[in-house]
Structure formats: structure tokens, C-alpha cells
PDB file of N, CA and C in Angstrom:
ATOM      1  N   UNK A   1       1.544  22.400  -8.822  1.00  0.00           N
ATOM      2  CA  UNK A   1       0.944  21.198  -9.384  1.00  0.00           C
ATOM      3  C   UNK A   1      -0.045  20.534  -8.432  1.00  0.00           C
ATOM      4  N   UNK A   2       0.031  20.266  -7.090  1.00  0.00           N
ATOM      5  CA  UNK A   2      -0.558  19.674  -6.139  1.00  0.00           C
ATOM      6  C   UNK A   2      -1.896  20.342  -6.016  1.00  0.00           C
ATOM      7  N   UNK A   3      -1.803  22.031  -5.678  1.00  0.00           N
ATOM      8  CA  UNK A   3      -3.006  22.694  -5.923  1.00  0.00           C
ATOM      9  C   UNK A   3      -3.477  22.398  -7.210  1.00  0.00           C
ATOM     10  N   UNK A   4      -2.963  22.418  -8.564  1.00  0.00           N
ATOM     11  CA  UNK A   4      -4.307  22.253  -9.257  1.00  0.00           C
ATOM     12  C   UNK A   4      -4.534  21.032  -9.136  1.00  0.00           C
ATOM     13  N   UNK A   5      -4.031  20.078  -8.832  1.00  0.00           N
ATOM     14  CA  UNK A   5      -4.752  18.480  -8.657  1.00  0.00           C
ATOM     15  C   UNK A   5      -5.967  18.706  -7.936  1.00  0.00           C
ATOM     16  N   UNK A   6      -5.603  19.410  -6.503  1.00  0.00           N
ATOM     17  CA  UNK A   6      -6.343  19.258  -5.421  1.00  0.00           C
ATOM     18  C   UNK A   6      -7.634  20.264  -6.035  1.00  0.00           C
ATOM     19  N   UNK A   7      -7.529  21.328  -6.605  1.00  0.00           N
ATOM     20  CA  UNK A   7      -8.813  22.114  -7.248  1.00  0.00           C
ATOM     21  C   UNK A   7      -9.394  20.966  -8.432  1.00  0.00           C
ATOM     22  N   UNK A   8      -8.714  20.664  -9.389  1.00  0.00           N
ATOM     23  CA  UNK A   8      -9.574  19.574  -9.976  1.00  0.00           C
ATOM     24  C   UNK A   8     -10.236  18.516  -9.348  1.00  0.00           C
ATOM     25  N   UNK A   9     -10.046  17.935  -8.724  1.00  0.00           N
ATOM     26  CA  UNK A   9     -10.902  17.329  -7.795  1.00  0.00           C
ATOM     27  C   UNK A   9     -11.895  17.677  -7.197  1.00  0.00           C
ATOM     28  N   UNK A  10     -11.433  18.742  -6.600  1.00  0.00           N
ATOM     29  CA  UNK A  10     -12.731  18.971  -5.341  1.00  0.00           C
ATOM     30  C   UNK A  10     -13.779  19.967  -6.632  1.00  0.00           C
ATOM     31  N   UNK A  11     -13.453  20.538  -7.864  1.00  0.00           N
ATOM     32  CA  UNK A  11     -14.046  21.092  -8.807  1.00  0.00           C
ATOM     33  C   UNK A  11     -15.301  19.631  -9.392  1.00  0.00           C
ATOM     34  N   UNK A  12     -14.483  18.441  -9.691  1.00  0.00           N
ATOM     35  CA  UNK A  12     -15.050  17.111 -10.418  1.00  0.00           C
ATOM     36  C   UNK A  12     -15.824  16.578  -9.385  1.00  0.00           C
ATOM     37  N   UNK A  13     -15.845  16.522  -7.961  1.00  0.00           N
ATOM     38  CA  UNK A  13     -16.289  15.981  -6.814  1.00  0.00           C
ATOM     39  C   UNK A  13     -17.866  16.688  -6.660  1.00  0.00           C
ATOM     40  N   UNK A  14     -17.756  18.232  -6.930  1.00  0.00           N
ATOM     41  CA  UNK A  14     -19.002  19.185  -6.558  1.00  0.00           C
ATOM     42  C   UNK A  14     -19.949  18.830  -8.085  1.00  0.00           C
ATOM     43  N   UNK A  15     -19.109  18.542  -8.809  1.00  0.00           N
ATOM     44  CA  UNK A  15     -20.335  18.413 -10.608  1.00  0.00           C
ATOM     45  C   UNK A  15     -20.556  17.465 -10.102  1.00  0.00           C
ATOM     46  N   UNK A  16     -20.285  16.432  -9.772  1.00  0.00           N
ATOM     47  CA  UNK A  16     -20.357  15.016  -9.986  1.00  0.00           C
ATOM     48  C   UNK A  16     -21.561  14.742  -9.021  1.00  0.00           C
ATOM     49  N   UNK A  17     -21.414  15.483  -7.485  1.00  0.00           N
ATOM     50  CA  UNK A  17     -22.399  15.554  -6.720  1.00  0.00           C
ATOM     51  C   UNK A  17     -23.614  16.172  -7.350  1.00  0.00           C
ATOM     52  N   UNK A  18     -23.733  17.468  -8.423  1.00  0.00           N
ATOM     53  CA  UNK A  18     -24.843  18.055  -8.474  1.00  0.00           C
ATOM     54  C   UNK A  18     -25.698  17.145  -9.561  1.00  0.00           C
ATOM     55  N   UNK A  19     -24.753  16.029 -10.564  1.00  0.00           N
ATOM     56  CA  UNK A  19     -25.457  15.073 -11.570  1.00  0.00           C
ATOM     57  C   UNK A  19     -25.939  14.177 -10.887  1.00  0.00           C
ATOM     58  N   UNK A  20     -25.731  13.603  -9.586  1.00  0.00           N
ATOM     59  CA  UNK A  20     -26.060  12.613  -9.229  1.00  0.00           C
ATOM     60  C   UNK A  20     -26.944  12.694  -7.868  1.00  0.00           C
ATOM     61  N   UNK A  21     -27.279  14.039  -7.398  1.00  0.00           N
ATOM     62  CA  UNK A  21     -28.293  14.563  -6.441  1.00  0.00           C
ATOM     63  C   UNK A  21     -29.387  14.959  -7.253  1.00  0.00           C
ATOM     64  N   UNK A  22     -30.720  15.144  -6.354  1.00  0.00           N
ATOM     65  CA  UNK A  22     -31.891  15.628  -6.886  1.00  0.00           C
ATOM     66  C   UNK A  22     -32.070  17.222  -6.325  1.00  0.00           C
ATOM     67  N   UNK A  23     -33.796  17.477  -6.603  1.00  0.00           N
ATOM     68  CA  UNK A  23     -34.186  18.629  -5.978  1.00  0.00           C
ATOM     69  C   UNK A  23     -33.825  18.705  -4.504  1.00  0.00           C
ATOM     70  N   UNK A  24     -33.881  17.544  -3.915  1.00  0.00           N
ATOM     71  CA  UNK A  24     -34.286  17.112  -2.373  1.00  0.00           C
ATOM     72  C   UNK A  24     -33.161  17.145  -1.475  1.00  0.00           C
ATOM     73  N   UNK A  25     -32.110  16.910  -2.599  1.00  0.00           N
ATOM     74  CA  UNK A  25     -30.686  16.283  -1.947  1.00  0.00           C
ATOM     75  C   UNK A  25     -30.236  15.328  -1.943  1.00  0.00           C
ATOM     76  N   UNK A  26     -30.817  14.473  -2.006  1.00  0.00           N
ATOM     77  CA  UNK A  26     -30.670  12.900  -1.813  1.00  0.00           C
ATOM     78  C   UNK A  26     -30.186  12.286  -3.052  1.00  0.00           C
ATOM     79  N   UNK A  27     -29.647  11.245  -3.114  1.00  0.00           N
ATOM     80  CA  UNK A  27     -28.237  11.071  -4.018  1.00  0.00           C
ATOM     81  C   UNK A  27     -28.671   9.371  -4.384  1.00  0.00           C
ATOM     82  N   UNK A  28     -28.318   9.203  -5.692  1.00  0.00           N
ATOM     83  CA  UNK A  28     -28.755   8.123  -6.254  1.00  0.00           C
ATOM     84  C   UNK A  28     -27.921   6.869  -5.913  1.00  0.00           C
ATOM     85  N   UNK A  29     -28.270   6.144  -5.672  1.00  0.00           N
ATOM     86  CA  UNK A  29     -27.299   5.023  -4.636  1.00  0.00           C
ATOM     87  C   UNK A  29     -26.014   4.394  -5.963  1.00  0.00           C
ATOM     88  N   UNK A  30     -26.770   3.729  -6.650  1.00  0.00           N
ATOM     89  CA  UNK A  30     -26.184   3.085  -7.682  1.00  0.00           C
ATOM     90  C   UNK A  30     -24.936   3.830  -8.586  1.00  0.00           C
ATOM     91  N   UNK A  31     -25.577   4.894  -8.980  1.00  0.00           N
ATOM     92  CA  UNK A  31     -24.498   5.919  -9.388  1.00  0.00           C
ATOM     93  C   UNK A  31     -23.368   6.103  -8.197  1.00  0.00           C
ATOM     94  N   UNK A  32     -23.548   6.688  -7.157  1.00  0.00           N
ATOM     95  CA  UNK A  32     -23.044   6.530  -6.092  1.00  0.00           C
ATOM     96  C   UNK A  32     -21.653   5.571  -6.412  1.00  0.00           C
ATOM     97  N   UNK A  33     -22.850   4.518  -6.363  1.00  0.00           N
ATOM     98  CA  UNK A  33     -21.789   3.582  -5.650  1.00  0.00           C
ATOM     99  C   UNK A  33     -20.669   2.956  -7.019  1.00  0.00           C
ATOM    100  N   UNK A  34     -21.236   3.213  -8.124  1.00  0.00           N
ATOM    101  CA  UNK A  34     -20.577   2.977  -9.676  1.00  0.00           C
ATOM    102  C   UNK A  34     -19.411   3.902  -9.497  1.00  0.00           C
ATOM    103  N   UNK A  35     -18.959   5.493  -8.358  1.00  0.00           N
ATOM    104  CA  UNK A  35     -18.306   5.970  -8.906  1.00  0.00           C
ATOM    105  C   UNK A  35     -16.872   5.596  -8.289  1.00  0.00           C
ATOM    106  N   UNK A  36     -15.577   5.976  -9.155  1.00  0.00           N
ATOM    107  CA  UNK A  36     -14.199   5.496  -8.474  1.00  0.00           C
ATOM    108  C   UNK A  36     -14.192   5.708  -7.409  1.00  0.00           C
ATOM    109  N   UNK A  37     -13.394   5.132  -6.233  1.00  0.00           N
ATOM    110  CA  UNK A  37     -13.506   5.001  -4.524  1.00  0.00           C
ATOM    111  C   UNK A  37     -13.304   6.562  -4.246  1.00  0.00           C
ATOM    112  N   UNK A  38     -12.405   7.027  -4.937  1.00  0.00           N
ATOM    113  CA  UNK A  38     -11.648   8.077  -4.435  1.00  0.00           C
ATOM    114  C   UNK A  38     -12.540   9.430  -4.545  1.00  0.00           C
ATOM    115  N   UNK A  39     -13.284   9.181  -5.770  1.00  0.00           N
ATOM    116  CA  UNK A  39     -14.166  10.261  -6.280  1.00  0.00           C
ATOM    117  C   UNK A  39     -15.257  10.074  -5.189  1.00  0.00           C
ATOM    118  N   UNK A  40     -15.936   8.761  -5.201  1.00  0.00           N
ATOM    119  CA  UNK A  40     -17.430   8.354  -4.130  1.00  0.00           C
ATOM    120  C   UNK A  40     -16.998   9.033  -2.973  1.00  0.00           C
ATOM    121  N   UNK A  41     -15.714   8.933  -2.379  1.00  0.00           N
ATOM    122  CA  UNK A  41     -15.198   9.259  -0.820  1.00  0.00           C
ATOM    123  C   UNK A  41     -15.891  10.931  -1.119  1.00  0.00           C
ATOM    124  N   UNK A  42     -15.046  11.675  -1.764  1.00  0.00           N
ATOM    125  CA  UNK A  42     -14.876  13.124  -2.193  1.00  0.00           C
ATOM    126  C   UNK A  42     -16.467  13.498  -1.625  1.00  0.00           C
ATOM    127  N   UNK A  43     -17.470  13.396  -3.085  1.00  0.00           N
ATOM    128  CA  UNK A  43     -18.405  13.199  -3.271  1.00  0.00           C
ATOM    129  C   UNK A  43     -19.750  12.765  -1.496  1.00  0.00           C
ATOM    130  N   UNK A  44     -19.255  11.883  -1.127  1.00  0.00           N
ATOM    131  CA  UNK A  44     -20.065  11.565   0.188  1.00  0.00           C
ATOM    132  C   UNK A  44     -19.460  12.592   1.258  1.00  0.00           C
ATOM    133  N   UNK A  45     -18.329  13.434   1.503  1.00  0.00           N
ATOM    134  CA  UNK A  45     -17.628  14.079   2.186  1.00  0.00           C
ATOM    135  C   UNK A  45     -18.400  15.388   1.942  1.00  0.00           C
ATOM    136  N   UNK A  46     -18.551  15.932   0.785  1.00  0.00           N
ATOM    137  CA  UNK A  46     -19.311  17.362   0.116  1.00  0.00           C
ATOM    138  C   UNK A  46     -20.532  17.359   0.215  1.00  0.00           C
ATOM    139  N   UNK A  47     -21.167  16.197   0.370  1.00  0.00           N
ATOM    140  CA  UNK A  47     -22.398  15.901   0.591  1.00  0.00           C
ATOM    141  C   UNK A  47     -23.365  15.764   2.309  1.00  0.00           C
ATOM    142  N   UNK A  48     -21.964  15.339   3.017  1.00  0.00           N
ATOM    143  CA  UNK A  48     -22.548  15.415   4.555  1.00  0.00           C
ATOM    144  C   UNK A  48     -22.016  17.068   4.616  1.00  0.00           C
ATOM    145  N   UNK A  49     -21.237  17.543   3.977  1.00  0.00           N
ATOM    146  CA  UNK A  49     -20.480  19.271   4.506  1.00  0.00           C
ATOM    147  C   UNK A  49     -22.005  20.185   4.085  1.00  0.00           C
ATOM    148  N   UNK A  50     -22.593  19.480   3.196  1.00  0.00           N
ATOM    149  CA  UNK A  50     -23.930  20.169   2.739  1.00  0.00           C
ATOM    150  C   UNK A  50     -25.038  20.244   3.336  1.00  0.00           C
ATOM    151  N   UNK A  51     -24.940  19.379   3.892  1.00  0.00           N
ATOM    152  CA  UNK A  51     -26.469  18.912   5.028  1.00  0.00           C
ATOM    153  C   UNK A  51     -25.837  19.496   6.349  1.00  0.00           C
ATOM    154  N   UNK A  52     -24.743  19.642   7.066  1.00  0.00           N
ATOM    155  CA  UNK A  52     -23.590  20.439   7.938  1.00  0.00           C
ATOM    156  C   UNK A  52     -24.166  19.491   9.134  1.00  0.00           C
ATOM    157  N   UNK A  53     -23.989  18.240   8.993  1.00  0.00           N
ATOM    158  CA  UNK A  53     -24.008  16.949  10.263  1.00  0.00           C
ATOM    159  C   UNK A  53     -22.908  16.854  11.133  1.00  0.00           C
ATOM    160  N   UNK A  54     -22.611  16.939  12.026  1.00  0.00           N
ATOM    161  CA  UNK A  54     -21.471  16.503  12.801  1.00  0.00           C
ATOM    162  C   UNK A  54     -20.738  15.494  12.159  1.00  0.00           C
ATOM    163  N   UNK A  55     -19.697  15.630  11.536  1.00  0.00           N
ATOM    164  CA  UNK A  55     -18.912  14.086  11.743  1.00  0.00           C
ATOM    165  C   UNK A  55     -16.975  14.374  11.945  1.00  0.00           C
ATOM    166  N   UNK A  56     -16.432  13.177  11.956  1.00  0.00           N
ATOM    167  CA  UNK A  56     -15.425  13.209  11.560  1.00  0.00           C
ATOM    168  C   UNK A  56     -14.827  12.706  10.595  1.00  0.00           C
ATOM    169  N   UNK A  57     -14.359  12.885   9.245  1.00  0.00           N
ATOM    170  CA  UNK A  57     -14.122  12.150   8.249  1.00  0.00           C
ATOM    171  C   UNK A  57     -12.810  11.115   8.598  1.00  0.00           C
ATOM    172  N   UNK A  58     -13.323  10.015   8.248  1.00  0.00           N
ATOM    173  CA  UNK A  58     -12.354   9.232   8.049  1.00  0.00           C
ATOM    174  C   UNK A  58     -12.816   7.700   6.888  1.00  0.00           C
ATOM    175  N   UNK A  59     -11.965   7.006   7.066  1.00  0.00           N
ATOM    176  CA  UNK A  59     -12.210   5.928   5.795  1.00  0.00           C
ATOM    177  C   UNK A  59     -13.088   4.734   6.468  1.00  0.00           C
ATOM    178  N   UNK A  60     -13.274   4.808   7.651  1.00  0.00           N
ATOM    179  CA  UNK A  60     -13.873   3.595   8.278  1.00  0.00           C
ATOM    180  C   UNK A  60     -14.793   4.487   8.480  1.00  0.00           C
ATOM    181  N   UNK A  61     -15.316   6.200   8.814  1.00  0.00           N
ATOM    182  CA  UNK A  61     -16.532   5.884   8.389  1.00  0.00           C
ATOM    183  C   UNK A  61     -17.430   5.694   6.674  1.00  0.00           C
ATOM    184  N   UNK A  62     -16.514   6.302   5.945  1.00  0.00           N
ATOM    185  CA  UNK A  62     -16.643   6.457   4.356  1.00  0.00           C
ATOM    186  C   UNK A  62     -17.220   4.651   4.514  1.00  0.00           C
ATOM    187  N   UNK A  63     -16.345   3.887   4.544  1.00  0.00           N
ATOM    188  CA  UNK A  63     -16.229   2.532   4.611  1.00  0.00           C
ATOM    189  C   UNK A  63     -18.334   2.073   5.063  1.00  0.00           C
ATOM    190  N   UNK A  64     -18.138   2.750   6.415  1.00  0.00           N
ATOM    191  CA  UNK A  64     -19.594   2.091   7.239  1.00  0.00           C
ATOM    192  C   UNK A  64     -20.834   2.420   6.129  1.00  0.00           C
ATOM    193  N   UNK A  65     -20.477   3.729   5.254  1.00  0.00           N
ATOM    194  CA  UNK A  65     -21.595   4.527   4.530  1.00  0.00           C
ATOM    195  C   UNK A  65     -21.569   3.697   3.207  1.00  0.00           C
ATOM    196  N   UNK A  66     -20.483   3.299   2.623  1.00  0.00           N
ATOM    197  CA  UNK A  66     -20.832   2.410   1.590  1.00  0.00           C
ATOM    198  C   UNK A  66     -21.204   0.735   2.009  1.00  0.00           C
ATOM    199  N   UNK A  67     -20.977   0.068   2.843  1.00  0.00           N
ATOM    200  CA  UNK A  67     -21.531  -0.618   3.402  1.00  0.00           C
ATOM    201  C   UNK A  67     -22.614  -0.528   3.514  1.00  0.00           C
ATOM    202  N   UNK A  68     -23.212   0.667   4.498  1.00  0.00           N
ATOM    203  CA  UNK A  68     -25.116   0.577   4.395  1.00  0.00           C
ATOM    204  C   UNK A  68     -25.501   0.589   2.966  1.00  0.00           C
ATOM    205  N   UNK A  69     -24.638   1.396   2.097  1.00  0.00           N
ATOM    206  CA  UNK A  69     -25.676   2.049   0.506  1.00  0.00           C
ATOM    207  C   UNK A  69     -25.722   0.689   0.094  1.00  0.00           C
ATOM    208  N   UNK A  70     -24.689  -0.431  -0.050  1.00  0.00           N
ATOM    209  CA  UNK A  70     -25.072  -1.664  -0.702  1.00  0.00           C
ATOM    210  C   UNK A  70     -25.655  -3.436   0.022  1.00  0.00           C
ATOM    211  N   UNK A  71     -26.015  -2.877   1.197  1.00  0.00           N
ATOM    212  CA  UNK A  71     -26.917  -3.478   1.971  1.00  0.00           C
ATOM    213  C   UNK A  71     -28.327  -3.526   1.436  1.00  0.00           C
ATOM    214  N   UNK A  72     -28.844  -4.575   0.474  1.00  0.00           N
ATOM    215  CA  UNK A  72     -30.335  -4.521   0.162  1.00  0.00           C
ATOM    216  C   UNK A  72     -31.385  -4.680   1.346  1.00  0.00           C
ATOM    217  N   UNK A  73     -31.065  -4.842   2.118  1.00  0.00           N
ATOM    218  CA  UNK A  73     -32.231  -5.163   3.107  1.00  0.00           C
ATOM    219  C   UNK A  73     -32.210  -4.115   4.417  1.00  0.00           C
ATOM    220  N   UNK A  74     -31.115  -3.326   4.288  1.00  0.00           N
ATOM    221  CA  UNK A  74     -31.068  -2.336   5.813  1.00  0.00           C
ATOM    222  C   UNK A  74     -31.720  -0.720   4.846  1.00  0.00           C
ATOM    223  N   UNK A  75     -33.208   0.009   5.444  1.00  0.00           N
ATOM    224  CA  UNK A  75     -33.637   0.908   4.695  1.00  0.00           C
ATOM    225  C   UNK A  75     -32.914   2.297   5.603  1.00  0.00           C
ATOM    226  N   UNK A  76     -32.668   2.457   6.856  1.00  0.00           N
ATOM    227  CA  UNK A  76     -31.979   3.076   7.403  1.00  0.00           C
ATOM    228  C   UNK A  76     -30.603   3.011   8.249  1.00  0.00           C
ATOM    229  N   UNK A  77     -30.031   3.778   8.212  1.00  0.00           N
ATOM    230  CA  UNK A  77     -28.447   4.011   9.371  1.00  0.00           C
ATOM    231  C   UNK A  77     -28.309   4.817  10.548  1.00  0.00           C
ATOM    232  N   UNK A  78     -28.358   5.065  11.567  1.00  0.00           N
ATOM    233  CA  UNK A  78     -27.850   6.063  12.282  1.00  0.00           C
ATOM    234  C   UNK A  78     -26.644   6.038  12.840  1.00  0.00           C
ATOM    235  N   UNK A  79     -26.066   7.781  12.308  1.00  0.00           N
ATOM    236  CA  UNK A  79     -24.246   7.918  12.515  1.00  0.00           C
ATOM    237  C   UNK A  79     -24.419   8.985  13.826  1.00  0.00           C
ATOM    238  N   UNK A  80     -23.480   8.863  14.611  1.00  0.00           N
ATOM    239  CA  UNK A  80     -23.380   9.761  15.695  1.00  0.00           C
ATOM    240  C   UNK A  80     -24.440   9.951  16.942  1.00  0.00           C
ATOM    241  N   UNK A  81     -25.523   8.916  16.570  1.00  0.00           N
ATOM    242  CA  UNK A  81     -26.594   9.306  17.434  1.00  0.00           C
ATOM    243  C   UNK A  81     -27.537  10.453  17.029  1.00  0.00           C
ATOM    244  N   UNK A  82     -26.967  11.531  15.620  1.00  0.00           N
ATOM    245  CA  UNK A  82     -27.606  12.688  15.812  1.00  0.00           C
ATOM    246  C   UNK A  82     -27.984  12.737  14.197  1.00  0.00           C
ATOM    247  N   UNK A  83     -27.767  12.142  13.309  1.00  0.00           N
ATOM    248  CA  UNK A  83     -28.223  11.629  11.972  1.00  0.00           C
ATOM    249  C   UNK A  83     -28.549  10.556  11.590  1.00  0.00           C
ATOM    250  N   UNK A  84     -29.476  10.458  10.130  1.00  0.00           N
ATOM    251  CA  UNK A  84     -29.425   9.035   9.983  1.00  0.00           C
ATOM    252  C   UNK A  84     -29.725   9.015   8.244  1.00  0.00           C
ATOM    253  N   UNK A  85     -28.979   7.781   7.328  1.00  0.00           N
ATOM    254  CA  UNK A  85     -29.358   7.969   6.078  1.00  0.00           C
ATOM    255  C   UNK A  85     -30.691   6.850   6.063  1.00  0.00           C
ATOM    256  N   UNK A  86     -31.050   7.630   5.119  1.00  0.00           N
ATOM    257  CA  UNK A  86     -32.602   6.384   4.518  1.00  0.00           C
ATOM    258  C   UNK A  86     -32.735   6.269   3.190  1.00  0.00           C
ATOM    259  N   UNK A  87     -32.705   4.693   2.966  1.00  0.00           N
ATOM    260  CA  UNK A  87     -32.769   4.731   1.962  1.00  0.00           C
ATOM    261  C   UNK A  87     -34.164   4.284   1.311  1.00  0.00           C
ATOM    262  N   UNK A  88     -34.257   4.832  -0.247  1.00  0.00           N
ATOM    263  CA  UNK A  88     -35.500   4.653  -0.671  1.00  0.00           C
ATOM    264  C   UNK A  88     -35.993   4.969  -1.867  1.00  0.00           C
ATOM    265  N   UNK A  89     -36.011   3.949  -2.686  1.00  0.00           N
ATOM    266  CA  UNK A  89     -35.920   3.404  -4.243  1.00  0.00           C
ATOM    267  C   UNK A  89     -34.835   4.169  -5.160  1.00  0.00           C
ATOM    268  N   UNK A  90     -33.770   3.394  -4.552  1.00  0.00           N
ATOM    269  CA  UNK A  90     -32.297   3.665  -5.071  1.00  0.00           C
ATOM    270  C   UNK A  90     -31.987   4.959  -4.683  1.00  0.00           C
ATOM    271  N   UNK A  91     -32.217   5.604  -3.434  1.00  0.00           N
ATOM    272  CA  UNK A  91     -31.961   6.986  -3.173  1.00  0.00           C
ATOM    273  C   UNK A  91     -31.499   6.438  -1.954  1.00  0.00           C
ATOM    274  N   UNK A  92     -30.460   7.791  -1.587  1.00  0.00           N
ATOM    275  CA  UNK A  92     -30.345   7.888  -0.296  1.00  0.00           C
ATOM    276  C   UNK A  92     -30.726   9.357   0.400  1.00  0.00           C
ATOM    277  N   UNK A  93     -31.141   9.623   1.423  1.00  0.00           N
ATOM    278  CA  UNK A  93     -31.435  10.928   1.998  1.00  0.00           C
ATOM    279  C   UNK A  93     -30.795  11.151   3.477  1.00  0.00           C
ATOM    280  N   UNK A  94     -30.466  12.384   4.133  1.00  0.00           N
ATOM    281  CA  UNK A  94     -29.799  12.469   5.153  1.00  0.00           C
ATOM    282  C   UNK A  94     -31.086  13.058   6.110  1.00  0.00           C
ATOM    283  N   UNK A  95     -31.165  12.307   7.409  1.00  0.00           N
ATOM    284  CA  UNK A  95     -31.813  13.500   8.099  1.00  0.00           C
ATOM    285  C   UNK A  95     -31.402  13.479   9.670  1.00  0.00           C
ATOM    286  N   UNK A  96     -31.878  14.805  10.011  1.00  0.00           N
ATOM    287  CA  UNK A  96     -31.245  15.240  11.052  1.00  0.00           C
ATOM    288  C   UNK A  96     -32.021  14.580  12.178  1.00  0.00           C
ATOM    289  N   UNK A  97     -31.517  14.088  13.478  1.00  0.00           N
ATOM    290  CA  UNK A  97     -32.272  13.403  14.519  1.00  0.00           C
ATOM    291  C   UNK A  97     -32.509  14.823  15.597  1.00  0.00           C
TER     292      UNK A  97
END
């Protein structure tokens, strides 16, 4: 039972990422941020594993990343010293430093 939970999820996490990414990669903030915590976490987790950034997952940083996405006035972030998101007309994009 646990495995198929855990495959439905990470199955709903990868669609959910490919409806709400573009050609580019970069991921629509609003949608984003509209989706359940648990799914958005998933979703932003599959999404840095895609771009293959250094991090360590945890909820305080999940936490720092939805924080910047609903910050109207901050257009960039830098995580680790060695990435940074930018945002830009309701998008967000990852790039490598």
C-alpha cells in the first residue's frame, strides 16, 4: 500500500510539473504556488533534481523557495552560492552560477 501511495505521487508530482513548466523549464509561479503544500514541495524537489543543482532537501529550504515565489518585489534568489531563481512575468527560472 505505501509503495503505491508513494508511486502515485511521485507519478502526480512529474504530470503536474510537465502542465505547469514550459519549453524553457521555468515554472509558472501562481500555479505553483495554487498547488497543495505537499504536492508544490514534490513538484519544486523534481524540478531542482532536473536542473541537477546542489542542494539538500529540506522544509526550511522548500519554505525559503516559496517565500521568494510570493515576494512581489524580490526578481531574484541565490541558494548555495552556486544557483539562483529569477523571476519573470509570473515565471520562475533556475540558473546555474
Amino acid at each position: 500500500k505505501l509503495v503505491d501511495t508513494e508511486e502515485f505521487l511521485q507519478e502526480l508530482s512529474h504530470a503536474t510539473l510537465e502542465t505547469i513548466s514550459d519549453e524553457n523549464n521555468s515554472l509558472d509561479i501562481n500555479k505553483l504556488i495554487g498547488l497543495h503544500p505537499v504536492l508544490r514541495n514534490r513538484v519544486l524537489i523534481n524540478w531542482l533534481i532536473m536542473h541537477k543543482v546542489p542542494f539538500a532537501p529540506s522544509a526550511g529550504l522548500l519554505d525559503e523557495i516559496v517565500r521568494f515565489l510570493e515576494n512581489n518585489k524580490a526578481t531574484t534568489h541565490t541558494l548555495y552560492q552556486k544557483w539562483q531563481l529569477i523571476k519573470n512575468n509570473n515565471r520562475v527560472s533556475l540558473l546555474l552560477l
